[in-house]
PDB file of N, CA and C in Angstrom:
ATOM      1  N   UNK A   1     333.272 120.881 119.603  1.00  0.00           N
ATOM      2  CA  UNK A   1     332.811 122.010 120.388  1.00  0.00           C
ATOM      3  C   UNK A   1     331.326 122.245 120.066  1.00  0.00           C
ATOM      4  N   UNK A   2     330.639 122.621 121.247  1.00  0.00           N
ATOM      5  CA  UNK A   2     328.993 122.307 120.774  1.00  0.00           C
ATOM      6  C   UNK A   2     328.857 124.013 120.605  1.00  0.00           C
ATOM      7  N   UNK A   3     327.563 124.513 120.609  1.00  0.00           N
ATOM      8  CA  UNK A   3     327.017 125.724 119.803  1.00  0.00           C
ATOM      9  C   UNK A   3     327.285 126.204 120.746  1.00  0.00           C
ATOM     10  N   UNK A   4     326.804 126.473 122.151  1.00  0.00           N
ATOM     11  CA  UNK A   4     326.970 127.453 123.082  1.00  0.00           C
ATOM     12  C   UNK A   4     328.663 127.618 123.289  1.00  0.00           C
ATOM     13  N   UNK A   5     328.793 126.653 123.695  1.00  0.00           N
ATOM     14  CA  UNK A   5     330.562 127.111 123.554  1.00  0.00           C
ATOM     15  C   UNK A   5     331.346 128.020 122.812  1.00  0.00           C
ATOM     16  N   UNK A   6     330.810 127.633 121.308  1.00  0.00           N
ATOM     17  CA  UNK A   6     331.091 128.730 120.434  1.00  0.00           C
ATOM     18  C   UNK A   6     330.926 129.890 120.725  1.00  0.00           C
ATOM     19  N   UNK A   7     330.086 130.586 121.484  1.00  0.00           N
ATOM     20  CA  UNK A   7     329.361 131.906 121.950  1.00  0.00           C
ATOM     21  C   UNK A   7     330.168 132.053 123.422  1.00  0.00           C
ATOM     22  N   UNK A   8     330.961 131.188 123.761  1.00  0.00           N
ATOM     23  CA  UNK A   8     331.497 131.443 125.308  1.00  0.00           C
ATOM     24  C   UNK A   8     330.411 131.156 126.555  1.00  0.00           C
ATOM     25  N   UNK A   9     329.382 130.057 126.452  1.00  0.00           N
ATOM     26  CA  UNK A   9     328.593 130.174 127.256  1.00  0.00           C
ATOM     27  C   UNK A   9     328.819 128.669 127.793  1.00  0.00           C
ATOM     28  N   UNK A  10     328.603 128.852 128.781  1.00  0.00           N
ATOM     29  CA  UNK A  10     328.814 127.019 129.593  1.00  0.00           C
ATOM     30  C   UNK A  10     327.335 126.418 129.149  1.00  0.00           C
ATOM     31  N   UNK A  11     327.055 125.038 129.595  1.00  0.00           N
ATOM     32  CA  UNK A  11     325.979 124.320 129.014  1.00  0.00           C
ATOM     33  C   UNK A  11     324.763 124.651 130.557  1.00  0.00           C
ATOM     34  N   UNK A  12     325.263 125.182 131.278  1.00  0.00           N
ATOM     35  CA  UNK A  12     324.291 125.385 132.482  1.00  0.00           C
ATOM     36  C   UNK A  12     323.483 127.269 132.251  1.00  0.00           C
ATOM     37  N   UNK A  13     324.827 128.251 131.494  1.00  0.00           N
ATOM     38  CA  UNK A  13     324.561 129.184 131.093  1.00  0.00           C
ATOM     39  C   UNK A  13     323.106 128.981 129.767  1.00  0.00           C
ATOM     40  N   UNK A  14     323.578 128.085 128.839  1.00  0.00           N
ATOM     41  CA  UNK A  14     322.722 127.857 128.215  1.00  0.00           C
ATOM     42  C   UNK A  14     321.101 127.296 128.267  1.00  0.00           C
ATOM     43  N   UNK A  15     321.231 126.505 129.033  1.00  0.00           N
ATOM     44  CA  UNK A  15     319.816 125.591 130.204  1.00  0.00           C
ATOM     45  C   UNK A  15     319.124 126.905 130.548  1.00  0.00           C
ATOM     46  N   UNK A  16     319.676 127.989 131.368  1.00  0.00           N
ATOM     47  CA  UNK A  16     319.319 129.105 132.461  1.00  0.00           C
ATOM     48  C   UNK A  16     318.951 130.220 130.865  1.00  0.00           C
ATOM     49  N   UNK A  17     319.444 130.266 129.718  1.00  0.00           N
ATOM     50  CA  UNK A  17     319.018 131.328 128.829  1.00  0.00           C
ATOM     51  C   UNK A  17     317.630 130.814 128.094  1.00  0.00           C
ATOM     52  N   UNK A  18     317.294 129.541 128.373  1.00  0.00           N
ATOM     53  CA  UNK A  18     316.582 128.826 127.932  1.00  0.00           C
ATOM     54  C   UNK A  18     315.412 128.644 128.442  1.00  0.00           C
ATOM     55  N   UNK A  19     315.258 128.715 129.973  1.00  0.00           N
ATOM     56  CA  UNK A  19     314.404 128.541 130.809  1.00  0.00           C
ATOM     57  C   UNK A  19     313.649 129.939 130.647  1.00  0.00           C
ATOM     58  N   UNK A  20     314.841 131.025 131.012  1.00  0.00           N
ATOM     59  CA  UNK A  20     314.738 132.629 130.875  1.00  0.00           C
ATOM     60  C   UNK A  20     313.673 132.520 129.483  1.00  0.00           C
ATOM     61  N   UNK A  21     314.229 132.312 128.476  1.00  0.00           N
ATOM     62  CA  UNK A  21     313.132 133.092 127.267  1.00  0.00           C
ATOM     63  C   UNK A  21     312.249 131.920 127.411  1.00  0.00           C
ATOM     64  N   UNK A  22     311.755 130.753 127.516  1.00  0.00           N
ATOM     65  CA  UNK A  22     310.754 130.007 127.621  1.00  0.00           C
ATOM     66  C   UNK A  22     309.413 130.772 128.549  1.00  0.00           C
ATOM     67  N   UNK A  23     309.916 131.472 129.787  1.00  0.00           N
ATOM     68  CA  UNK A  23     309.421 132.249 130.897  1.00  0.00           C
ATOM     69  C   UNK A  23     308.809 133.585 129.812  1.00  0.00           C
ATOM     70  N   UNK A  24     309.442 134.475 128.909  1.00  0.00           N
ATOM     71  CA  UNK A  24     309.350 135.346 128.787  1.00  0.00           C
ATOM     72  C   UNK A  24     308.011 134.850 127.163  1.00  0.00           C
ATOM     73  N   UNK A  25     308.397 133.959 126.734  1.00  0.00           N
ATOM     74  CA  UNK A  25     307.683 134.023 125.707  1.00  0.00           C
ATOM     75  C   UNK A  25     306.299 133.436 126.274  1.00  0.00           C
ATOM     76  N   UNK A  26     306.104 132.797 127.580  1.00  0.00           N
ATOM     77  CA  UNK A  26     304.917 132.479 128.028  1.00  0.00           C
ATOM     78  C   UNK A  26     304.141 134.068 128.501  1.00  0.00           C
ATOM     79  N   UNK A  27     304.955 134.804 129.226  1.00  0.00           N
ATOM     80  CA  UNK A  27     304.428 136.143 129.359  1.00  0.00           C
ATOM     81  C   UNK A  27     303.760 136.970 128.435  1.00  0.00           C
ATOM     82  N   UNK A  28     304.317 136.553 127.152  1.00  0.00           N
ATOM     83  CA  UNK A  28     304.234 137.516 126.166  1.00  0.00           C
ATOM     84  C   UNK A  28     303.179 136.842 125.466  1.00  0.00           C
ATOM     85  N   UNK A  29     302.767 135.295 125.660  1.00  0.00           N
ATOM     86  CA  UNK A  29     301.318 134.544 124.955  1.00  0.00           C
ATOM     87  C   UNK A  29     300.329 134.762 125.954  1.00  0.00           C
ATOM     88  N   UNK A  30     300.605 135.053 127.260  1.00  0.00           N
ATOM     89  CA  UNK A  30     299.289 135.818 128.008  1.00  0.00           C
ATOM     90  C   UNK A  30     298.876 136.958 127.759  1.00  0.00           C
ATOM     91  N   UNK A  31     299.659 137.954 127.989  1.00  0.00           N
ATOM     92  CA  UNK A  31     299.366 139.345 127.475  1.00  0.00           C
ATOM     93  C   UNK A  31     298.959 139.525 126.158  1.00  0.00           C
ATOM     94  N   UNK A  32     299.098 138.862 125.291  1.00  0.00           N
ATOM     95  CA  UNK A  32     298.514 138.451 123.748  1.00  0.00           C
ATOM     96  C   UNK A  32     296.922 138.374 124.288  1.00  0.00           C
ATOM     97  N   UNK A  33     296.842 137.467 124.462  1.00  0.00           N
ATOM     98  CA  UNK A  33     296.012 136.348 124.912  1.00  0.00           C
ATOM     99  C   UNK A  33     294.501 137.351 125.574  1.00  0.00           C
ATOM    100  N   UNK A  34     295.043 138.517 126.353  1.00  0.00           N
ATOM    101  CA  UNK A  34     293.986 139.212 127.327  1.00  0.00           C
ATOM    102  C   UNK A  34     294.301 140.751 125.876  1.00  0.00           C
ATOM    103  N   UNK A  35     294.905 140.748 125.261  1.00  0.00           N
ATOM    104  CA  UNK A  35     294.688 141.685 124.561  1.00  0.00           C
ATOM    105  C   UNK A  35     293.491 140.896 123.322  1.00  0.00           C
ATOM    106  N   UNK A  36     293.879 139.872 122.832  1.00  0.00           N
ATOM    107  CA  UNK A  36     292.615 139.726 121.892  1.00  0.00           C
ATOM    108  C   UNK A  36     291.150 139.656 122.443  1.00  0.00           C
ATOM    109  N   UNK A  37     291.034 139.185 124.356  1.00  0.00           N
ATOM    110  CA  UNK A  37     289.744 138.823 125.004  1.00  0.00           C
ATOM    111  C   UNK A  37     289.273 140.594 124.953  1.00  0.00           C
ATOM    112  N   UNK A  38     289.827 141.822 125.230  1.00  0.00           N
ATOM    113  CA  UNK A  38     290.058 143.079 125.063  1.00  0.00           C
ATOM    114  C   UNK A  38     289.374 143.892 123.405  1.00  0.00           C
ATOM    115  N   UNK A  39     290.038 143.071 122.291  1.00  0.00           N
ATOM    116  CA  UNK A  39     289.492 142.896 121.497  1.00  0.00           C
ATOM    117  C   UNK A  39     288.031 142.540 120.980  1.00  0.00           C
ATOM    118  N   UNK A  40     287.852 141.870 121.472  1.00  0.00           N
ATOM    119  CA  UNK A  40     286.560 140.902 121.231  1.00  0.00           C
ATOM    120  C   UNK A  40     285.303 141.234 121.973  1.00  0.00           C
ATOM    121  N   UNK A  41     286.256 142.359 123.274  1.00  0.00           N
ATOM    122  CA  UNK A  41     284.562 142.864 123.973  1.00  0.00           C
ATOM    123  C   UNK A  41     284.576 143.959 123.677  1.00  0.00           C
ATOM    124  N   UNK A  42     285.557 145.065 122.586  1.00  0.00           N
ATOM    125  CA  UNK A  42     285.791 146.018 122.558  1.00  0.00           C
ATOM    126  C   UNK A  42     284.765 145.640 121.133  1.00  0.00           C
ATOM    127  N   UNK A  43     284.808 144.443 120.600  1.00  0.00           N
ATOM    128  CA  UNK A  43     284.177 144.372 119.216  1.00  0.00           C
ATOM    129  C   UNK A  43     283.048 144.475 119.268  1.00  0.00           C
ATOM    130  N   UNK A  44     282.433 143.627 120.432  1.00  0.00           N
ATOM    131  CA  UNK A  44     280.759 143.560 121.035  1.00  0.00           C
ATOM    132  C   UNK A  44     279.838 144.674 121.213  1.00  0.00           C
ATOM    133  N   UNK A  45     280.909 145.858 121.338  1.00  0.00           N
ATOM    134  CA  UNK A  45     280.241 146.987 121.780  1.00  0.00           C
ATOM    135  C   UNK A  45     280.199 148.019 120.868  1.00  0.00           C
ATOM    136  N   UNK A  46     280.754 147.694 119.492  1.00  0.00           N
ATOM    137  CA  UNK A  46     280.102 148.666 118.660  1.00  0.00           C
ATOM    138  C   UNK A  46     279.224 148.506 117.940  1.00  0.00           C
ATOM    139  N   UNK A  47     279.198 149.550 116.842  1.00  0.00           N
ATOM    140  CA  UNK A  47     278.380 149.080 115.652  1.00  0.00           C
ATOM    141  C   UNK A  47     278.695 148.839 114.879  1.00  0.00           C
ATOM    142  N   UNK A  48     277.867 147.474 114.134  1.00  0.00           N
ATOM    143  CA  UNK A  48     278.198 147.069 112.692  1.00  0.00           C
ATOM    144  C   UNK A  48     277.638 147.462 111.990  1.00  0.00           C
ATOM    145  N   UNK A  49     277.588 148.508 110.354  1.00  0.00           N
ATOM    146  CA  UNK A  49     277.065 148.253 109.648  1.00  0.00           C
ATOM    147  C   UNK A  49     276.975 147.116 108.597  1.00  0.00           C
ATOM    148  N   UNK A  50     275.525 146.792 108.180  1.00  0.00           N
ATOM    149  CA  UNK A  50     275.191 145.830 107.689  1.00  0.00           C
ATOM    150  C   UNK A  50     275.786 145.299 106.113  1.00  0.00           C
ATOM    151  N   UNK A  51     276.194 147.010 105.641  1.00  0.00           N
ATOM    152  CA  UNK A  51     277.153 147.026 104.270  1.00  0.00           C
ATOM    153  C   UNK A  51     278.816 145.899 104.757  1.00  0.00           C
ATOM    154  N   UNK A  52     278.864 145.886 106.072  1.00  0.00           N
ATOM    155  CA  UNK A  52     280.535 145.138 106.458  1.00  0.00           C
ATOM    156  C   UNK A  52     279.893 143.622 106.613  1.00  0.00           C
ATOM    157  N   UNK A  53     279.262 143.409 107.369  1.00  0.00           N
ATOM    158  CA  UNK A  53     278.740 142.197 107.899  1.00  0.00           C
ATOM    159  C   UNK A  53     277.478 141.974 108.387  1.00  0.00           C
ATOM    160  N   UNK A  54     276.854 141.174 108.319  1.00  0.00           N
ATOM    161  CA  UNK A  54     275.518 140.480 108.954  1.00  0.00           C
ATOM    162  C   UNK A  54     275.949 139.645 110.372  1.00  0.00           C
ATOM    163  N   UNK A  55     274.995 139.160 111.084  1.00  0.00           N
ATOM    164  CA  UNK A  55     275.313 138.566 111.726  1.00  0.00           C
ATOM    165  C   UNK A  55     275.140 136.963 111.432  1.00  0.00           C
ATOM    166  N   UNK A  56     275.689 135.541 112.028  1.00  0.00           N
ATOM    167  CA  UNK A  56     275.946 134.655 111.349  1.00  0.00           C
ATOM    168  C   UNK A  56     274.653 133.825 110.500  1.00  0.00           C
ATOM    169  N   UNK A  57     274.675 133.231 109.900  1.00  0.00           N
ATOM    170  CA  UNK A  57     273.168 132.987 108.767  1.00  0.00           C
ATOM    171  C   UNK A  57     273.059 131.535 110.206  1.00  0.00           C
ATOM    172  N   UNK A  58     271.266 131.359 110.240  1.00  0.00           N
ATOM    173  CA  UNK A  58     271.603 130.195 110.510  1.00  0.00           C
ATOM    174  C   UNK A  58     271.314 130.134 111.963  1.00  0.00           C
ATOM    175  N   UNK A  59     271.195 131.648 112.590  1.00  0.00           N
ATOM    176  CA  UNK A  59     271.355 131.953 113.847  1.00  0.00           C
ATOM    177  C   UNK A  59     270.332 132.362 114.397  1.00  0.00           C
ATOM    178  N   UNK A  60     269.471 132.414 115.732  1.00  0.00           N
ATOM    179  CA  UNK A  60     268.455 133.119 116.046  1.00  0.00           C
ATOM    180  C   UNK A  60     269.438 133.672 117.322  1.00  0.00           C
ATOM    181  N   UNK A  61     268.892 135.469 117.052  1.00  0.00           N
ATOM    182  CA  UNK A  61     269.588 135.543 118.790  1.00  0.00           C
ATOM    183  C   UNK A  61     269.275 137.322 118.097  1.00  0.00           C
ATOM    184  N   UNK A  62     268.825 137.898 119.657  1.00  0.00           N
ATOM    185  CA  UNK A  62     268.500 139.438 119.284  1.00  0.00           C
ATOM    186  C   UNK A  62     269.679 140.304 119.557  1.00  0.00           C
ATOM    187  N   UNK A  63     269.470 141.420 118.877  1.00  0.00           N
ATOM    188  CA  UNK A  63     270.727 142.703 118.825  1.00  0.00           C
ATOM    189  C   UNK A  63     269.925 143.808 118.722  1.00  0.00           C
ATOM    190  N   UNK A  64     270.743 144.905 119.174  1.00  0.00           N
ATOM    191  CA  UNK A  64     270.542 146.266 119.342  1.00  0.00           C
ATOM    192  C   UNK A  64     270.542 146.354 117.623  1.00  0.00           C
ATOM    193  N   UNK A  65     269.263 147.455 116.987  1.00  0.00           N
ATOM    194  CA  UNK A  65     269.662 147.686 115.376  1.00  0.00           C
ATOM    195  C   UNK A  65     269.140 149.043 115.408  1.00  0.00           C
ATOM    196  N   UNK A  66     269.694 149.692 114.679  1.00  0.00           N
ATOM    197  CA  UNK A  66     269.424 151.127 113.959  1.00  0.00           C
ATOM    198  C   UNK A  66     268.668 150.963 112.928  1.00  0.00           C
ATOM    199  N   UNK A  67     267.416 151.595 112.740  1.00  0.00           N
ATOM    200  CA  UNK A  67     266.986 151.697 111.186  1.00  0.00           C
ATOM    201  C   UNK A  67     266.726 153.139 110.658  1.00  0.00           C
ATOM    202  N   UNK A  68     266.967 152.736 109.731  1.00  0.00           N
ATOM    203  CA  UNK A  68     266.507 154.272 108.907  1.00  0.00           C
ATOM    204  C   UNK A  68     265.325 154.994 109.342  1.00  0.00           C
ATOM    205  N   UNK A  69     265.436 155.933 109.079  1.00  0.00           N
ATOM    206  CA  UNK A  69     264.192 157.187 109.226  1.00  0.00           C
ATOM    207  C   UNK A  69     263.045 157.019 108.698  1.00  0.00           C
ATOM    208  N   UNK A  70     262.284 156.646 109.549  1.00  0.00           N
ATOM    209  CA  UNK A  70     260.463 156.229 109.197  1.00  0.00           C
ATOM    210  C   UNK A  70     259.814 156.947 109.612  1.00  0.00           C
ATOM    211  N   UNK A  71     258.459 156.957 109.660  1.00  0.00           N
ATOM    212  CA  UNK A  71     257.087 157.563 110.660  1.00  0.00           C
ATOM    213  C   UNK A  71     256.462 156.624 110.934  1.00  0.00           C
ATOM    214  N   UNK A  72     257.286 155.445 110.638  1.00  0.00           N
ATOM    215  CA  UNK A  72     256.048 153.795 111.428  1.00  0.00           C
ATOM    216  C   UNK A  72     256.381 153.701 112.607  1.00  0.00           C
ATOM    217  N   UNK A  73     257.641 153.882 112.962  1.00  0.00           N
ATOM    218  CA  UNK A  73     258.322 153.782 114.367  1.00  0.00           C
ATOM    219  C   UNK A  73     258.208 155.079 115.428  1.00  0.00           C
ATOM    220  N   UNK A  74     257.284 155.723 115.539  1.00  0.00           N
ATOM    221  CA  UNK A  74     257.064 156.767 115.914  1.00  0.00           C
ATOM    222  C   UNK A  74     257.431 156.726 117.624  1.00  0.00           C
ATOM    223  N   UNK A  75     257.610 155.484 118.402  1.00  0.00           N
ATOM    224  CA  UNK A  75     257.708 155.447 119.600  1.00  0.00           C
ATOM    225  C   UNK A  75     259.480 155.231 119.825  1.00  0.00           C
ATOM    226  N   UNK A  76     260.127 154.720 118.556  1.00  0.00           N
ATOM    227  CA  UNK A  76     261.509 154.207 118.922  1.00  0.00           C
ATOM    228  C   UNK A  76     262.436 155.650 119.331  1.00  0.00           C
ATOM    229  N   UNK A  77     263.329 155.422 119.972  1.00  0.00           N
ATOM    230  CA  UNK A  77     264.163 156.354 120.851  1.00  0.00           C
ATOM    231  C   UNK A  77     265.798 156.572 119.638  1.00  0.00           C
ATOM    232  N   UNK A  78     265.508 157.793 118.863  1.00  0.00           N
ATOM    233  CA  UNK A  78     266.890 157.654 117.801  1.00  0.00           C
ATOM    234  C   UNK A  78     266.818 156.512 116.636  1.00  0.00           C
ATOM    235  N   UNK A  79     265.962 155.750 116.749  1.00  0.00           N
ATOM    236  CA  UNK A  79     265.613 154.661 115.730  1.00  0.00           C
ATOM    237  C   UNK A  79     266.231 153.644 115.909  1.00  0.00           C
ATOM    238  N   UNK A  80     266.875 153.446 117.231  1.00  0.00           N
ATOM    239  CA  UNK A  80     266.943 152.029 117.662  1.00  0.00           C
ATOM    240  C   UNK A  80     266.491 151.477 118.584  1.00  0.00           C
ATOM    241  N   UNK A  81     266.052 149.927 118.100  1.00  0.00           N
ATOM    242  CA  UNK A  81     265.136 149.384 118.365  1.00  0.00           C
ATOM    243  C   UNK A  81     266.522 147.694 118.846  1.00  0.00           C
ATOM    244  N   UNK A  82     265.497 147.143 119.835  1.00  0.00           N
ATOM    245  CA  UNK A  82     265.864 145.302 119.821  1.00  0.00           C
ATOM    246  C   UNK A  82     265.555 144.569 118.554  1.00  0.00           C
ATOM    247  N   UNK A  83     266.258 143.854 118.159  1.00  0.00           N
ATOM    248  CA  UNK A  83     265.153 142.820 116.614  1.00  0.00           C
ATOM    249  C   UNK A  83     266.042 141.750 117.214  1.00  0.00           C
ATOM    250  N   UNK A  84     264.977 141.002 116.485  1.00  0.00           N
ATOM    251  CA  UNK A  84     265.705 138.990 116.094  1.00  0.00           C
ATOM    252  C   UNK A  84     266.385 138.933 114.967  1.00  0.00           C
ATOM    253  N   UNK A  85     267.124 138.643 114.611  1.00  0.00           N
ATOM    254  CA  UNK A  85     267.604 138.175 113.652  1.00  0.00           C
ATOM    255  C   UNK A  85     267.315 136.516 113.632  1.00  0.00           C
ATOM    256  N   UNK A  86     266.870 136.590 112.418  1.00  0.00           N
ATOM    257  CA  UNK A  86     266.401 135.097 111.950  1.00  0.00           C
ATOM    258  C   UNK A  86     266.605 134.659 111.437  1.00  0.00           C
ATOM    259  N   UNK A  87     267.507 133.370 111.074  1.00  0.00           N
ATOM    260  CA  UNK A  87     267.901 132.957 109.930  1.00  0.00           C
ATOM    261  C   UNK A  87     268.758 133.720 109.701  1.00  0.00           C
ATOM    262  N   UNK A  88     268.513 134.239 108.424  1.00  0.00           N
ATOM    263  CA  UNK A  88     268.956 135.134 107.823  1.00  0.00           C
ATOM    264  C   UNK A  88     268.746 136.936 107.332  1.00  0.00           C
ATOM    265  N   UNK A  89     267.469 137.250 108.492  1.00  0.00           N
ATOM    266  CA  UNK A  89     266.640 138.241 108.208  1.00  0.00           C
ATOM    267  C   UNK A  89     266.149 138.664 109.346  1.00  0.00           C
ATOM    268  N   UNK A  90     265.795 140.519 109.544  1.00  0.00           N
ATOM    269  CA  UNK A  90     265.687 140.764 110.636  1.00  0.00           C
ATOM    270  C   UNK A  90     264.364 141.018 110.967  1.00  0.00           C
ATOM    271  N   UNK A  91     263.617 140.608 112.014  1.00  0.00           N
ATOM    272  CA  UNK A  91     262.575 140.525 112.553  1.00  0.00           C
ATOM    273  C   UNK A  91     262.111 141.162 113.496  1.00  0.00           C
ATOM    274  N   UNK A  92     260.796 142.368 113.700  1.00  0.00           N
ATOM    275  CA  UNK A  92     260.678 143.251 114.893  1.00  0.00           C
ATOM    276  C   UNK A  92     259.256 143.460 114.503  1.00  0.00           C
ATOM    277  N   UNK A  93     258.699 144.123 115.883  1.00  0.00           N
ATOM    278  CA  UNK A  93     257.519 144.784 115.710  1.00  0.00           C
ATOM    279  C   UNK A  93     256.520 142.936 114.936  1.00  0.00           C
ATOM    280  N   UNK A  94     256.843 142.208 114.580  1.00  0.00           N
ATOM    281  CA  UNK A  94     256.215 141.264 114.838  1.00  0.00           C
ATOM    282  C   UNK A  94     256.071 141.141 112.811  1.00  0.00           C
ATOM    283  N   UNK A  95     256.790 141.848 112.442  1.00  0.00           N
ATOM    284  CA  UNK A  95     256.934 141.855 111.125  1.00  0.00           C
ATOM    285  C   UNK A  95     258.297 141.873 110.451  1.00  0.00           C
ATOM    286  N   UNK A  96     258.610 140.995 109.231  1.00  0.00           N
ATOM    287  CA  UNK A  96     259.555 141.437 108.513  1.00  0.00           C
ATOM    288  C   UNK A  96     260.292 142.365 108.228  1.00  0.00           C
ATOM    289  N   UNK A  97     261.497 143.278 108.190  1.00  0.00           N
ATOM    290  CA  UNK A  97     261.702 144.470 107.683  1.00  0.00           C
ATOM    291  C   UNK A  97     263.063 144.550 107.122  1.00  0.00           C
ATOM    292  N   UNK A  98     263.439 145.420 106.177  1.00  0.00           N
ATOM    293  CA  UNK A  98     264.608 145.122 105.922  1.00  0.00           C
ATOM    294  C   UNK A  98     265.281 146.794 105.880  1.00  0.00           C
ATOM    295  N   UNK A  99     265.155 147.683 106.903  1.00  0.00           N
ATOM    296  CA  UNK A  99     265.568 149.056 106.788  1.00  0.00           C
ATOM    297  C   UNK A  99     266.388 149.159 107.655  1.00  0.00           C
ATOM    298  N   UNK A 100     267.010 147.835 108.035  1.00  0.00           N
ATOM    299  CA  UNK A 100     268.259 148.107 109.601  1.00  0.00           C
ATOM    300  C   UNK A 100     269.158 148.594 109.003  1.00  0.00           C
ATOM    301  N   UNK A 101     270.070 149.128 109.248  1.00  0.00           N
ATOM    302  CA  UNK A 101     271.590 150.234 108.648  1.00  0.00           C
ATOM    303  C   UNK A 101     272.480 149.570 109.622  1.00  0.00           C
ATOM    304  N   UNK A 102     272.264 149.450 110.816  1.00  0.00           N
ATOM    305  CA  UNK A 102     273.616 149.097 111.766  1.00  0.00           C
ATOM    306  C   UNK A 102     273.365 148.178 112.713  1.00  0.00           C
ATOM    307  N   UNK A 103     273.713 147.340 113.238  1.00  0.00           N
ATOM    308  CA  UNK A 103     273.675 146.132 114.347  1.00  0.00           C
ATOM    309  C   UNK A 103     274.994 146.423 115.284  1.00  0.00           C
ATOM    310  N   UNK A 104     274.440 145.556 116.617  1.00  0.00           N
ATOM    311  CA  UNK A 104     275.320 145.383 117.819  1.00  0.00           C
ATOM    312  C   UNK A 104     274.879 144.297 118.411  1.00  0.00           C
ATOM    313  N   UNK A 105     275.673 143.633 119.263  1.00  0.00           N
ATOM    314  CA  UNK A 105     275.404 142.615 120.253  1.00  0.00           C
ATOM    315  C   UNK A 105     274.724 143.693 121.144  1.00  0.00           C
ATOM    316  N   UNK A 106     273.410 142.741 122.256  1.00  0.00           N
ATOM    317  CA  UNK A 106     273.094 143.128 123.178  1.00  0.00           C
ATOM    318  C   UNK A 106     274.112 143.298 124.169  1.00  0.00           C
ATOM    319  N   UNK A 107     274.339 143.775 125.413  1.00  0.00           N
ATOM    320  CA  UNK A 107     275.315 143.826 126.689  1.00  0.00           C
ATOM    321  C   UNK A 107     274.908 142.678 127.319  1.00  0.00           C
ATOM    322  N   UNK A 108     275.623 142.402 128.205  1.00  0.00           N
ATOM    323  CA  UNK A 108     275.528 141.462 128.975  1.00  0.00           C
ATOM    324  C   UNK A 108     274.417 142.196 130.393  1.00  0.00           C
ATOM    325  N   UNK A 109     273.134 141.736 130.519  1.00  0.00           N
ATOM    326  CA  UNK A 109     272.115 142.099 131.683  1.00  0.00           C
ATOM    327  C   UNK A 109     272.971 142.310 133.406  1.00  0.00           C
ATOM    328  N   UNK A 110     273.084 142.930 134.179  1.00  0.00           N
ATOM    329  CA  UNK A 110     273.811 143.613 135.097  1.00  0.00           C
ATOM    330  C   UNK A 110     273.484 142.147 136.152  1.00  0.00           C
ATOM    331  N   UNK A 111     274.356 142.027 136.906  1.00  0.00           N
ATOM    332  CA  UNK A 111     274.653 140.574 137.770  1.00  0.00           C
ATOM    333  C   UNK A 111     273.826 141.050 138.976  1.00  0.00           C
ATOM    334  N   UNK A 112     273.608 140.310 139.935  1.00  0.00           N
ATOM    335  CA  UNK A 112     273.338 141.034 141.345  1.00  0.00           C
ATOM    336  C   UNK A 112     274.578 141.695 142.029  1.00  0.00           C
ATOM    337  N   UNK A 113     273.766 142.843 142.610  1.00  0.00           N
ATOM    338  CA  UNK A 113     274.936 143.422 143.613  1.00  0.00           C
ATOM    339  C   UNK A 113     275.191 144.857 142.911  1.00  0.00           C
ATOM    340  N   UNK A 114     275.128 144.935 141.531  1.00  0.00           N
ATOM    341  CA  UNK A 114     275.855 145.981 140.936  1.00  0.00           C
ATOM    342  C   UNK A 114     274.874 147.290 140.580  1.00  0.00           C
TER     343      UNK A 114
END
C-alpha cells in the first residue's frame, strides 16, 4: 500500500494536491519576492547614519548627506548637501570633509511625462 492510500487518497487525488501546493508555494515566492523589491526601495529612501554603515569602499557615486552644524556652509538648506563619496571618503564643496552624520541614496531623476 503506497503513502497516499494510507491517508485514503487515490494517486490522481494525490497528483491534483501536488500540483495545488506547487501553485500555491509559487504564489507565495512572488509575493516574497515584490515584498523584498518593497524593501529595498523602502531602504533607498532613508537615512543612514554613518555610526550603522558607510556606503560600499571602493565606490564612486553621489548621495544626499547631512552634516553637522557649521558656519562654512552658510548657503546649505538644513545642512544637507549632495557629496561624492570616494573611495572611501566623502567629498564636497571641492574639499575633503569628514562632518557627514547621515547618508541616503539620491532618487531616481523624474522620467518624461511626469
Amino acid at each position: 500500500m503506497s503513502m497516499y492510500e494510507n491517508i485514503g487518497m487515490t494517486s490522481l487525488d494525490y497528483i491534483e494536491e501536488i500540483l495545488h501546493l506547487r501553485k500555491a508555494l509559487a504564489e507565495i515566492s512572488d509575493e516574497c519576492s515584490k515584498a523584498y523589491d518593497k524593501i529595498a526601495n523602502l531602504e533607498q529612501q532613508r537615512w543612514i547614519s554613518i555610526k550603522d554603515r558607510m556606503p560600499e569602499k571602493g565606490t564612486y557615486d553621489r548621495y544626499l548627506v547631512h552634516v553637522e552644524n557649521t558656519t562654512n556652509f552658510n548657503r546649505l538648506l538644513d545642512n544637507v548637501i549632495i557629496a561624492l563619496w570616494c573611495d572611501d571618503d566623502w567629498l564636497y564643496d571641492g574639499w575633503e570633509d569628514n562632518r557627514v552624520t547621515h547618508w541616503m541614496a539620491l532618487p531616481e531623476p523624474p522620467t518624461k511625462g511626469e
